[in-house]
Protein backbone atom coordinates (compact mmCIF):
# COMPACT_ATOMS: atom_id res chain seq x y z
CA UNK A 1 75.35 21.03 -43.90
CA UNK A 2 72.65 19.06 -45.62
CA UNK A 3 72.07 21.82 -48.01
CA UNK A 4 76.34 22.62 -49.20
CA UNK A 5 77.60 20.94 -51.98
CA UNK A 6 80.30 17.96 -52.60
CA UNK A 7 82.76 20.52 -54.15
CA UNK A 8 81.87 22.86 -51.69
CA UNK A 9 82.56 20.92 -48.47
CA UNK A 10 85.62 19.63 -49.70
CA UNK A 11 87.24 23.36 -49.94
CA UNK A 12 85.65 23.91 -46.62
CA UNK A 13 87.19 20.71 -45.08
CA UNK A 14 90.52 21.44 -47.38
CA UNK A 15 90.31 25.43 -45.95
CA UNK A 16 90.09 23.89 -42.36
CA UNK A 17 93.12 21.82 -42.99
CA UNK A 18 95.11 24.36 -44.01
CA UNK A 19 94.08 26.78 -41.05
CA UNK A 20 94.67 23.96 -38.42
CA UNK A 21 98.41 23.03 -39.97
CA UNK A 22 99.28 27.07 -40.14
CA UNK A 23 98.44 27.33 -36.83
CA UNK A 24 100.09 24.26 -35.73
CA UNK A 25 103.46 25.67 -37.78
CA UNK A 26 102.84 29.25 -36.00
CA UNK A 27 102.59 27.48 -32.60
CA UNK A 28 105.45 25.11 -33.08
CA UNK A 29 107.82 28.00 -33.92
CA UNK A 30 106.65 30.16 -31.76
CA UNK A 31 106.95 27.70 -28.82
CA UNK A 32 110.35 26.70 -30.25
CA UNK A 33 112.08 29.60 -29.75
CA UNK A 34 110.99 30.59 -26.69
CA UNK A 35 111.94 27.30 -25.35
CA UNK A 36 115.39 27.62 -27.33
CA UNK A 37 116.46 30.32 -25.12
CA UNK A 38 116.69 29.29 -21.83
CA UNK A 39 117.74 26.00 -23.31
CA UNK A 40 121.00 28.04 -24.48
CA UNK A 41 121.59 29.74 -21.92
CA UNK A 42 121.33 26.80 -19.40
CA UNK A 43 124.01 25.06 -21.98
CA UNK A 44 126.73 28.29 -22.13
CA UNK A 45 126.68 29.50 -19.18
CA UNK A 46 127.97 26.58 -17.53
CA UNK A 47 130.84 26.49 -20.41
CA UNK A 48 132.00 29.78 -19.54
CA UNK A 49 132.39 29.62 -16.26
CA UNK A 50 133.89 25.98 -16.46
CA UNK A 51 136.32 27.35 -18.80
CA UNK A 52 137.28 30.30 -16.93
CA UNK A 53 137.45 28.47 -13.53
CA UNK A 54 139.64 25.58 -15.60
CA UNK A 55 141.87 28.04 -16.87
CA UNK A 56 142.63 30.02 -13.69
CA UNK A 57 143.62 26.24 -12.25
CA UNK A 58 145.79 26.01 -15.49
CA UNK A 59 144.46 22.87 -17.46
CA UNK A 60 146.67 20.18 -18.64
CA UNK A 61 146.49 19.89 -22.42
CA UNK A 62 144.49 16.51 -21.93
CA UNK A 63 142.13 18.02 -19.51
CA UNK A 64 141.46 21.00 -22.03
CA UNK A 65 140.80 18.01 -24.79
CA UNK A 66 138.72 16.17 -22.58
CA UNK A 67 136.76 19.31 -21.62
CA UNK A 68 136.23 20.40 -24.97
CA UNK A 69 134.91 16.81 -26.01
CA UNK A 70 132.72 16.48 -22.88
CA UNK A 71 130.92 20.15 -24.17
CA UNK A 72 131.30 19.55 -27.55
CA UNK A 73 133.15 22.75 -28.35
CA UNK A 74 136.35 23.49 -30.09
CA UNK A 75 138.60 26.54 -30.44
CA UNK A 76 138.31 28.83 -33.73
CA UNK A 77 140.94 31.54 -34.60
CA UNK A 78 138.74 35.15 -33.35
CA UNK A 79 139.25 37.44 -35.78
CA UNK A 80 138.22 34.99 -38.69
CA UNK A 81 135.30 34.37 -36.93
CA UNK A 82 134.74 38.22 -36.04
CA UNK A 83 134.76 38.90 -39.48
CA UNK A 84 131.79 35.95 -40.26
CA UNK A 85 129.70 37.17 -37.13
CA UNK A 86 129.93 41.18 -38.61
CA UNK A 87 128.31 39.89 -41.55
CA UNK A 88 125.93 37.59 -41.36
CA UNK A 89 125.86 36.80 -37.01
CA UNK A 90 123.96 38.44 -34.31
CA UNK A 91 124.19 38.59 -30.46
CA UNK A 92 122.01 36.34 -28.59
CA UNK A 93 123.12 37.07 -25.30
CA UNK A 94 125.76 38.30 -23.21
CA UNK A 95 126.96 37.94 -19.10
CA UNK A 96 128.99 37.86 -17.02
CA UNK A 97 130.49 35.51 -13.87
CA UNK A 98 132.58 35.50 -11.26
CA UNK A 99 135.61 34.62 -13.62
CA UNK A 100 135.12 36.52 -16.86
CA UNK A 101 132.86 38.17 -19.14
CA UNK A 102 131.46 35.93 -21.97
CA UNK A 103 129.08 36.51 -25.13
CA UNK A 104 127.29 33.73 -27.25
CA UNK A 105 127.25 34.72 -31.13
CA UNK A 106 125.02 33.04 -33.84
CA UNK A 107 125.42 32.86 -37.29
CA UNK A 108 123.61 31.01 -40.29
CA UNK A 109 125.66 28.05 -39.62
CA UNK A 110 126.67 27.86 -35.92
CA UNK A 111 126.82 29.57 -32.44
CA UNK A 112 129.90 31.10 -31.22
CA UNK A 113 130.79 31.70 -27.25
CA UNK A 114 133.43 34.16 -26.68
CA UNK A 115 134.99 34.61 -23.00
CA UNK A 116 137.16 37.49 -21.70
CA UNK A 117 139.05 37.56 -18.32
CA UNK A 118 141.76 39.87 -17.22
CA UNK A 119 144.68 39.26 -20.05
CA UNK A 120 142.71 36.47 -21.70
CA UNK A 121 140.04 36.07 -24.64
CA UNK A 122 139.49 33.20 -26.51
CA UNK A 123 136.69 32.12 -28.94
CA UNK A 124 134.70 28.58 -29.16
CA UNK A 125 132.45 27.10 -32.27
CA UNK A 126 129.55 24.43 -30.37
CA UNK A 127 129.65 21.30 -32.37
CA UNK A 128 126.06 20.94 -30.97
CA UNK A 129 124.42 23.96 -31.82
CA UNK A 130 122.98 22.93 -35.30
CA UNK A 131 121.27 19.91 -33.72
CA UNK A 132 118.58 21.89 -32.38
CA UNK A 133 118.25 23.72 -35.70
CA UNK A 134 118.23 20.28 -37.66
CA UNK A 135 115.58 19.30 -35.33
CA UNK A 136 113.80 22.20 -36.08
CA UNK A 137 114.16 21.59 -39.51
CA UNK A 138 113.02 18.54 -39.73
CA UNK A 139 109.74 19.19 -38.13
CA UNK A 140 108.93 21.95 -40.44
CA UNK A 141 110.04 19.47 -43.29
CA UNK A 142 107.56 16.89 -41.92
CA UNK A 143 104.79 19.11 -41.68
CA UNK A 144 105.43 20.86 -45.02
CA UNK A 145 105.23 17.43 -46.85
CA UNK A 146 102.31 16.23 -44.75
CA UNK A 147 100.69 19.99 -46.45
CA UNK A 148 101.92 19.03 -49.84
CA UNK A 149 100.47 15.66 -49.50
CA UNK A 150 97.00 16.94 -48.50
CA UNK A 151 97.50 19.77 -50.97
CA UNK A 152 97.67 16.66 -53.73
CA UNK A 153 94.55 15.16 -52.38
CA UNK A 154 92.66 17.87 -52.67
CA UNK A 155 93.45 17.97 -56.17
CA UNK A 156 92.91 14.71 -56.84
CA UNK A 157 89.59 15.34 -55.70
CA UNK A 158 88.44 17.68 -57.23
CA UNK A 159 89.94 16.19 -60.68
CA UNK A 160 87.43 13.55 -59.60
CA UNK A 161 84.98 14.96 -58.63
CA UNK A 162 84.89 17.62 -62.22
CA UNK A 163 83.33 14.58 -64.24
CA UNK A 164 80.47 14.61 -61.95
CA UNK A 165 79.79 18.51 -62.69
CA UNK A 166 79.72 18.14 -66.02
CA UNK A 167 77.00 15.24 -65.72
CA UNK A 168 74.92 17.86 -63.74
CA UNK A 169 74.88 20.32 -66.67
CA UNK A 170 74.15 17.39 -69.44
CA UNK A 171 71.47 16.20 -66.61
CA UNK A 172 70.04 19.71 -66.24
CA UNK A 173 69.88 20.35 -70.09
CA UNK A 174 67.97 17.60 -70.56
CA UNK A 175 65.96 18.39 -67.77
CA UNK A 176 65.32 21.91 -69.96
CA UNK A 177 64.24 20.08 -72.70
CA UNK A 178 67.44 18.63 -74.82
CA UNK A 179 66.60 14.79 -75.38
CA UNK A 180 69.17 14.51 -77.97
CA UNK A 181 71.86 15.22 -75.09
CA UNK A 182 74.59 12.70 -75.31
CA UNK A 183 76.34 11.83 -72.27
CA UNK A 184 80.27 10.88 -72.73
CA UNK A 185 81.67 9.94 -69.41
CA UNK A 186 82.85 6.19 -70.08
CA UNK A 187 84.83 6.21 -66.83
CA UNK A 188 85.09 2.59 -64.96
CA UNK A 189 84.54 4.62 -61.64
CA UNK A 190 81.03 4.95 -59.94
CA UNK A 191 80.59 8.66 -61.92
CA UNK A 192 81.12 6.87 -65.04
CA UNK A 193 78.88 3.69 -64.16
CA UNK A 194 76.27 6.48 -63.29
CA UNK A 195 77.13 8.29 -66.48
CA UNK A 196 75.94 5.10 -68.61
CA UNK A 197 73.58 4.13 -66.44
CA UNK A 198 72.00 7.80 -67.47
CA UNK A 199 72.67 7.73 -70.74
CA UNK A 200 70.84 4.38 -71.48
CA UNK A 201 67.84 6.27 -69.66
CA UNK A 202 68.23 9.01 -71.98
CA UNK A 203 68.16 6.54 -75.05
CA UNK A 204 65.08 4.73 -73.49
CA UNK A 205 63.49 7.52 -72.61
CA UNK A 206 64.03 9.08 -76.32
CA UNK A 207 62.65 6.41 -77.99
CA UNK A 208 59.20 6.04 -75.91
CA UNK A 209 58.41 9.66 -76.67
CA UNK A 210 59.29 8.71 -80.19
CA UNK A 211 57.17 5.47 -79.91
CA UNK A 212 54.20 7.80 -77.88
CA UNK A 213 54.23 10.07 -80.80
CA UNK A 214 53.91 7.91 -83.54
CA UNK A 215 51.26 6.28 -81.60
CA UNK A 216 49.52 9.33 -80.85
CA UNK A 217 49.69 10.58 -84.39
CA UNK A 218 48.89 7.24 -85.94
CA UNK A 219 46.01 6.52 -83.67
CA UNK A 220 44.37 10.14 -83.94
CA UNK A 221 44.72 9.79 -88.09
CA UNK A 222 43.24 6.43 -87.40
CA UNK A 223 40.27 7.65 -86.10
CA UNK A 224 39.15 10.95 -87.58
CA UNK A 225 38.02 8.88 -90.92
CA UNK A 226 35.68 6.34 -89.34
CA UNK A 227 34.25 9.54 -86.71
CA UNK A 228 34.01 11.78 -89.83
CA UNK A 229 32.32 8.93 -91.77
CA UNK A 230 29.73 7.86 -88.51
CA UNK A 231 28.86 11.97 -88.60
CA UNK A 232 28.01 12.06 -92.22
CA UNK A 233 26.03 8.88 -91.86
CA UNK A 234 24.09 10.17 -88.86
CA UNK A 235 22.70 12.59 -91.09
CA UNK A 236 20.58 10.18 -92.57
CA UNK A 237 18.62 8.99 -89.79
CA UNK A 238 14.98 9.91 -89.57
CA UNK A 239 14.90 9.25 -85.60
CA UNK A 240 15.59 12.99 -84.00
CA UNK A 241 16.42 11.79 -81.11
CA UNK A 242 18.94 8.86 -82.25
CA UNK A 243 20.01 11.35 -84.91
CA UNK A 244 20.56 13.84 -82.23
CA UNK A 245 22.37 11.49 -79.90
CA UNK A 246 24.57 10.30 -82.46
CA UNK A 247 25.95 13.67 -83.79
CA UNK A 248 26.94 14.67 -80.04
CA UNK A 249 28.72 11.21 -79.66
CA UNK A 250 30.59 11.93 -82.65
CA UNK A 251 31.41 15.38 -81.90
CA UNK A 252 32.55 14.59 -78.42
CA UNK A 253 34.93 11.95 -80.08
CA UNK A 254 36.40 14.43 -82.71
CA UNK A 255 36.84 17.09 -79.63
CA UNK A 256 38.48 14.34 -77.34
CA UNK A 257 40.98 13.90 -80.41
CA UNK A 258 41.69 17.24 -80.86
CA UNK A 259 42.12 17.81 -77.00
CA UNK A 260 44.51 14.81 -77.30
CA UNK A 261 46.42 16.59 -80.29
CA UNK A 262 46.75 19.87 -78.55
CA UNK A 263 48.06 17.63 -75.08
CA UNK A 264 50.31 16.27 -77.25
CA UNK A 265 51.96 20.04 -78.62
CA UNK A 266 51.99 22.03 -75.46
CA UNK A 267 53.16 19.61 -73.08
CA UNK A 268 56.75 18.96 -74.76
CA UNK A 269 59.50 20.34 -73.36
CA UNK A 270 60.53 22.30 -75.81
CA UNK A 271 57.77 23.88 -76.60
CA UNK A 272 57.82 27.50 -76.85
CA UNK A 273 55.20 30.14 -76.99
CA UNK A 274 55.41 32.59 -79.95
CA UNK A 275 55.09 35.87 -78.16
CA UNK A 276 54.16 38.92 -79.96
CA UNK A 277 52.28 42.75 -78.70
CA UNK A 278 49.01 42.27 -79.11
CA UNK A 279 45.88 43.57 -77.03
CA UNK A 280 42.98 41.53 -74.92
CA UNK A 281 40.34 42.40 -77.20
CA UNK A 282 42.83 40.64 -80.13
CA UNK A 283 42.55 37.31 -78.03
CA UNK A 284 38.61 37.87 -77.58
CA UNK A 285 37.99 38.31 -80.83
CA UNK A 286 39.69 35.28 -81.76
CA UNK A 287 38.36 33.15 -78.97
CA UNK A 288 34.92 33.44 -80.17
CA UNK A 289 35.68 32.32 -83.50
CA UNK A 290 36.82 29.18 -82.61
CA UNK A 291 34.75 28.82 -79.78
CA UNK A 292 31.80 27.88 -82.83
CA UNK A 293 28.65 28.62 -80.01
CA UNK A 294 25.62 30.87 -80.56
CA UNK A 295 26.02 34.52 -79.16
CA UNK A 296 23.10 34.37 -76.39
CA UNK A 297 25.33 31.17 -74.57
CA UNK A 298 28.07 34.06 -73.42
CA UNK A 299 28.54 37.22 -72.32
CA UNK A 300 31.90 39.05 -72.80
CA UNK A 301 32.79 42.63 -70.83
CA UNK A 302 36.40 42.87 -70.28
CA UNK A 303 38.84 46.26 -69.99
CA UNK A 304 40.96 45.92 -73.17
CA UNK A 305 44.91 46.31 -72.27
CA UNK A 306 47.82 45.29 -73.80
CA UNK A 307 50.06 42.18 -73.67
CA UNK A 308 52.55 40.69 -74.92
CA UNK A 309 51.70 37.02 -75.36
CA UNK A 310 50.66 33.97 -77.75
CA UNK A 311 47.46 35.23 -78.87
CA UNK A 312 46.60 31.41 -80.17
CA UNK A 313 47.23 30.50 -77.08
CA UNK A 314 45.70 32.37 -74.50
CA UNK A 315 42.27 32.19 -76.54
CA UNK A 316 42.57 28.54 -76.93
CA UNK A 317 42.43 28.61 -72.68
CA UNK A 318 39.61 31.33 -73.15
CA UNK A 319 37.42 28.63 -75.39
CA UNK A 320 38.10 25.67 -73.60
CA UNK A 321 36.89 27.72 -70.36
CA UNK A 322 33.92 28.93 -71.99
CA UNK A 323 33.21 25.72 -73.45
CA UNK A 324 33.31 23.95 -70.42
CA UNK A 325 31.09 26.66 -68.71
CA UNK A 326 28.39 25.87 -71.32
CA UNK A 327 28.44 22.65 -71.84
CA UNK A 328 28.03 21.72 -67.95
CA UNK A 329 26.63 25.13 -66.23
CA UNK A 330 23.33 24.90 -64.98
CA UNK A 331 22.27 27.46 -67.13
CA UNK A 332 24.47 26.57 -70.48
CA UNK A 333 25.28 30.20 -69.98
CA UNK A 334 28.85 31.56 -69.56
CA UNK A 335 30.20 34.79 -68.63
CA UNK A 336 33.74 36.60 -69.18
CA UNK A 337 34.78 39.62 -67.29
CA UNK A 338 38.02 41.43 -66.32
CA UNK A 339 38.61 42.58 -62.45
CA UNK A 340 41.83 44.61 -62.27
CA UNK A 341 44.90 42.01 -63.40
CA UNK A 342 42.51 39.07 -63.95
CA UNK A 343 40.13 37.56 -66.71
CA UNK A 344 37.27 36.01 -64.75
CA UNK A 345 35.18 32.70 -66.55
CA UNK A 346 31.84 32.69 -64.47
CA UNK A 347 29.27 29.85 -64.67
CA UNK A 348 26.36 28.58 -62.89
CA UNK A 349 26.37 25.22 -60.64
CA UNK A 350 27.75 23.41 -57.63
CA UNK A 351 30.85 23.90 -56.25
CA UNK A 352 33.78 21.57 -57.29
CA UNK A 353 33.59 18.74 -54.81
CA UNK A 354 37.50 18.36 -55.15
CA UNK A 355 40.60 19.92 -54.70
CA UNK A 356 41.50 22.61 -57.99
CA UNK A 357 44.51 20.71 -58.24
CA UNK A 358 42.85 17.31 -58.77
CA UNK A 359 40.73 18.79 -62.20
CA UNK A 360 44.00 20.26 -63.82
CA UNK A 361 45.81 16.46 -64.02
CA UNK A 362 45.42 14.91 -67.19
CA UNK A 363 42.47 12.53 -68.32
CA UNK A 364 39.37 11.65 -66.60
CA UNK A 365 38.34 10.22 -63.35
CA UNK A 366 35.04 8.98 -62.39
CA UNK A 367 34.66 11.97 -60.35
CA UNK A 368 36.03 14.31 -63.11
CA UNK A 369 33.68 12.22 -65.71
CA UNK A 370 30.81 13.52 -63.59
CA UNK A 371 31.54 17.14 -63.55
CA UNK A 372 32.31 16.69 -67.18
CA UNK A 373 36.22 18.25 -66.64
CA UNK A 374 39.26 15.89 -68.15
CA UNK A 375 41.59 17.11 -70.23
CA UNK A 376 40.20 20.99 -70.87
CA UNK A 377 41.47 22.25 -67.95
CA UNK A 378 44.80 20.29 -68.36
CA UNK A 379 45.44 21.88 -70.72
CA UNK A 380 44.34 25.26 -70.15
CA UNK A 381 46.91 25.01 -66.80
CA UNK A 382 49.59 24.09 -69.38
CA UNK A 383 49.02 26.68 -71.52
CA UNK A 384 49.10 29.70 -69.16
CA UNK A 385 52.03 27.77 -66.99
CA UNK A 386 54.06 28.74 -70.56
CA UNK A 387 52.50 31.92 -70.68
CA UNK A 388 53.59 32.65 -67.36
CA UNK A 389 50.11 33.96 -66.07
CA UNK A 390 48.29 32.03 -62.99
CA UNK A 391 45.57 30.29 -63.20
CA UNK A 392 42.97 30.16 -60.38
CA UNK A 393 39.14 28.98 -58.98
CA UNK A 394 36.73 30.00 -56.42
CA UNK A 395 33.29 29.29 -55.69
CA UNK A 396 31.31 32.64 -55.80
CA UNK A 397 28.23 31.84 -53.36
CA UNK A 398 26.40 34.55 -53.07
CA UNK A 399 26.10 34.10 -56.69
CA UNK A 400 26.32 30.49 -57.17
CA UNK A 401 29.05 30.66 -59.76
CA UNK A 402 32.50 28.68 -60.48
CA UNK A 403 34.81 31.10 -60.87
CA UNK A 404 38.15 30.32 -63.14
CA UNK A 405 40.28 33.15 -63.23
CA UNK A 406 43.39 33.69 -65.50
CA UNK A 407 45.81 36.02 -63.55
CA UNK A 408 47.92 38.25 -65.73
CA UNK A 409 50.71 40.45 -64.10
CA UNK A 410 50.91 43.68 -64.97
């Protein structure tokens, strides 16, 4: 039960209801007229043979009133009332006593008892036989309205409960990716308060990624002119060393900006890939261009296939991969092979000392610092999350390699 939904448990509990009042109605009429019939039958009987004993002893006329207001019957002319029972009546039952024969007709409107003795035959209406029925009735009429009445709750419900849906699809479209979803509920109810509530989250939430990106764009411009100006004047110094550690400071700061800069790109929500057929060796090829490192540094023996896939993309993973394997393998050496559906990034060195999972969150920890991995393999998990390939590690002992495998299906 934990798992149905709001809608859907109120059509269960509405369906359950329903099944418990039709049953109730089935039960009710079905117990009804069973009990109806011996009821009648205990009730005419009795009238018959009180009649027919009455009339051997010759009634007075107020005896025959009283009798008929004691039973609550009264005389109808027979054939009129033959001609009613032939078309719309029926025979409920029939006997007969010691005195007579007698028969008990009913009709839409009223039973009939009709008695017969030797030279005699006379027909009755029961002033009483619709009470019964009206009873009847008015059970049914309860119980219908009592239907109609849940009936309206259960739309009223549901008309309540339909502003709430449509919240879930504005929620889950900005979930997807739509910040400028507007959300228009301005009930008074607790769906509408929730409604604002969201919708002031939305507008807050719209205008700190605003705010983050102007920062992010303002801050990056910021800094490329003094780093571009500390790298030219670097040049200049006679000190190797100094001039040495300088230029890699300066480099590392224009890479951490760039990093930043691609963060920034691939991890909106909209963001889309821009797919196209190309083949592995296209994304190779590519990858060591902007990879910028000397030829001896890497080795590259992959299987060329197919794909269909960002090719910008998917080498921008491939260099920061390689560049990370160089920059902190033992050996400054990386390699890059293919095994069946998966591009393996091999490198020389320890074993990570955390969790995979704990080196693809973004920006550096004191432990990540160490082992020199922040935001590369951010975003290389990023990038191949919208590429829909896996990404992968393993420590290869035998060789004493980190392994970081891209996983492509086939």
């Amino acid at each position: 039960m934990k798992h149905i939904s709001v809608t859907s448990f109120i059509h269960l509990l509405f369906l359950l209801v329903l099944s418990v009042f039709l049953a109730a109605f089935y039960f009710f009429h079905t117990a009804t007229e069973e009990s109806r019939k011996p009821q009648k039958i205990t009730r005419y009987k009795p009238i018959s043979d009180s009649f027919l004993f009455r009339e051997n002893l010759e009634m007075t006329p107020y005896k025959l009133k009283q009798f008929y207001e004691d039973y609550k019957i009264e005389p109808v002319d027979t054939q009129k009332v033959l001609k009613e029972i032939e078309k719309n009546g029926k025979t409920i039952f029939e006997g007969q006593t010691i005195y007579g024969l007698f028969r008990v007709f009913q009709t839409p409107e009223h039973n009939y008892i009709y008695v017969q003795r030797l030279g005699y035959t006379q027909m009755f209406v029961d002033n009483q036989s619709g009470y019964y029925d009206r009873i009847y009735t008015l059970v049914l009429s309860i119980g219908s309205g009592m239907l109609l009445f849940f009936l309206l709750i259960y739309i009223m419900i549901l008309r309540k409960l339909y502003p709430l849906k449509r919240l879930h699809k504005q929620i889950e479209q900005f979930a997807d990716g739509n910040l400028d979803i507007r959300i228009d509920n301005q009930g008074s109810d607790e769906i509408g308060k929730i409604a604002q509530s969201f919708d002031k989250a939305i507008g807050h939430i719209r205008q700190l990624i605003s705010s983050k990106n102007l920062f992010m764009r303002n801050i990056m411009h910021e800094l490329k002119t003094p780093i571009t100006k500390g790298r030219i004047v670097s040049e200049t110094i006679d000190d190797p060393m100094a001039k040495k550690v300088l230029i890699r400071a300066f480099e590392r700061m224009n890479e951490l900006i760039s990093d930043l800069a691609d963060v920034e790109r691939i991890t909106m929500y909209n963001f889309e890939p821009t797919k196209a057929h190309i083949t592995l060796q296209d994304a190779i090829e590519r990858t060591e261009r902007v990879l910028m490192a000397d030829s001896e540094k890497y080795s590259i023996k992959v299987a060329d296939r197919p794909l269909y896939t960002d090719k910008k993309l998917l080498a921008l993973s491939l260099k920061n991969l390689m560049d990370n394997g160089i920059k902190y393998g033992a050996d400054k050496h990386v390699k890059v092979i293919s095994v069946g559906n998966r591009i393996e990034v091999r490198s020389k060195g320890e074993a990570l000392k955390e969790a995979f999972s704990f080196y693809t969150e973004p920006f550096s920890q004191d432990e990540k610092r160490s082992h020199g991995f922040g935001l590369g393999l951010y975003i290389v998990n990023n990038i191949l999350e919208k590429l829909g390939y896996g990404f992968t590690y393993h420590y290869d002992r035998g060789a004493g390699e980190n392994v970081f495998s891209i996983v492509i299906d086939s």
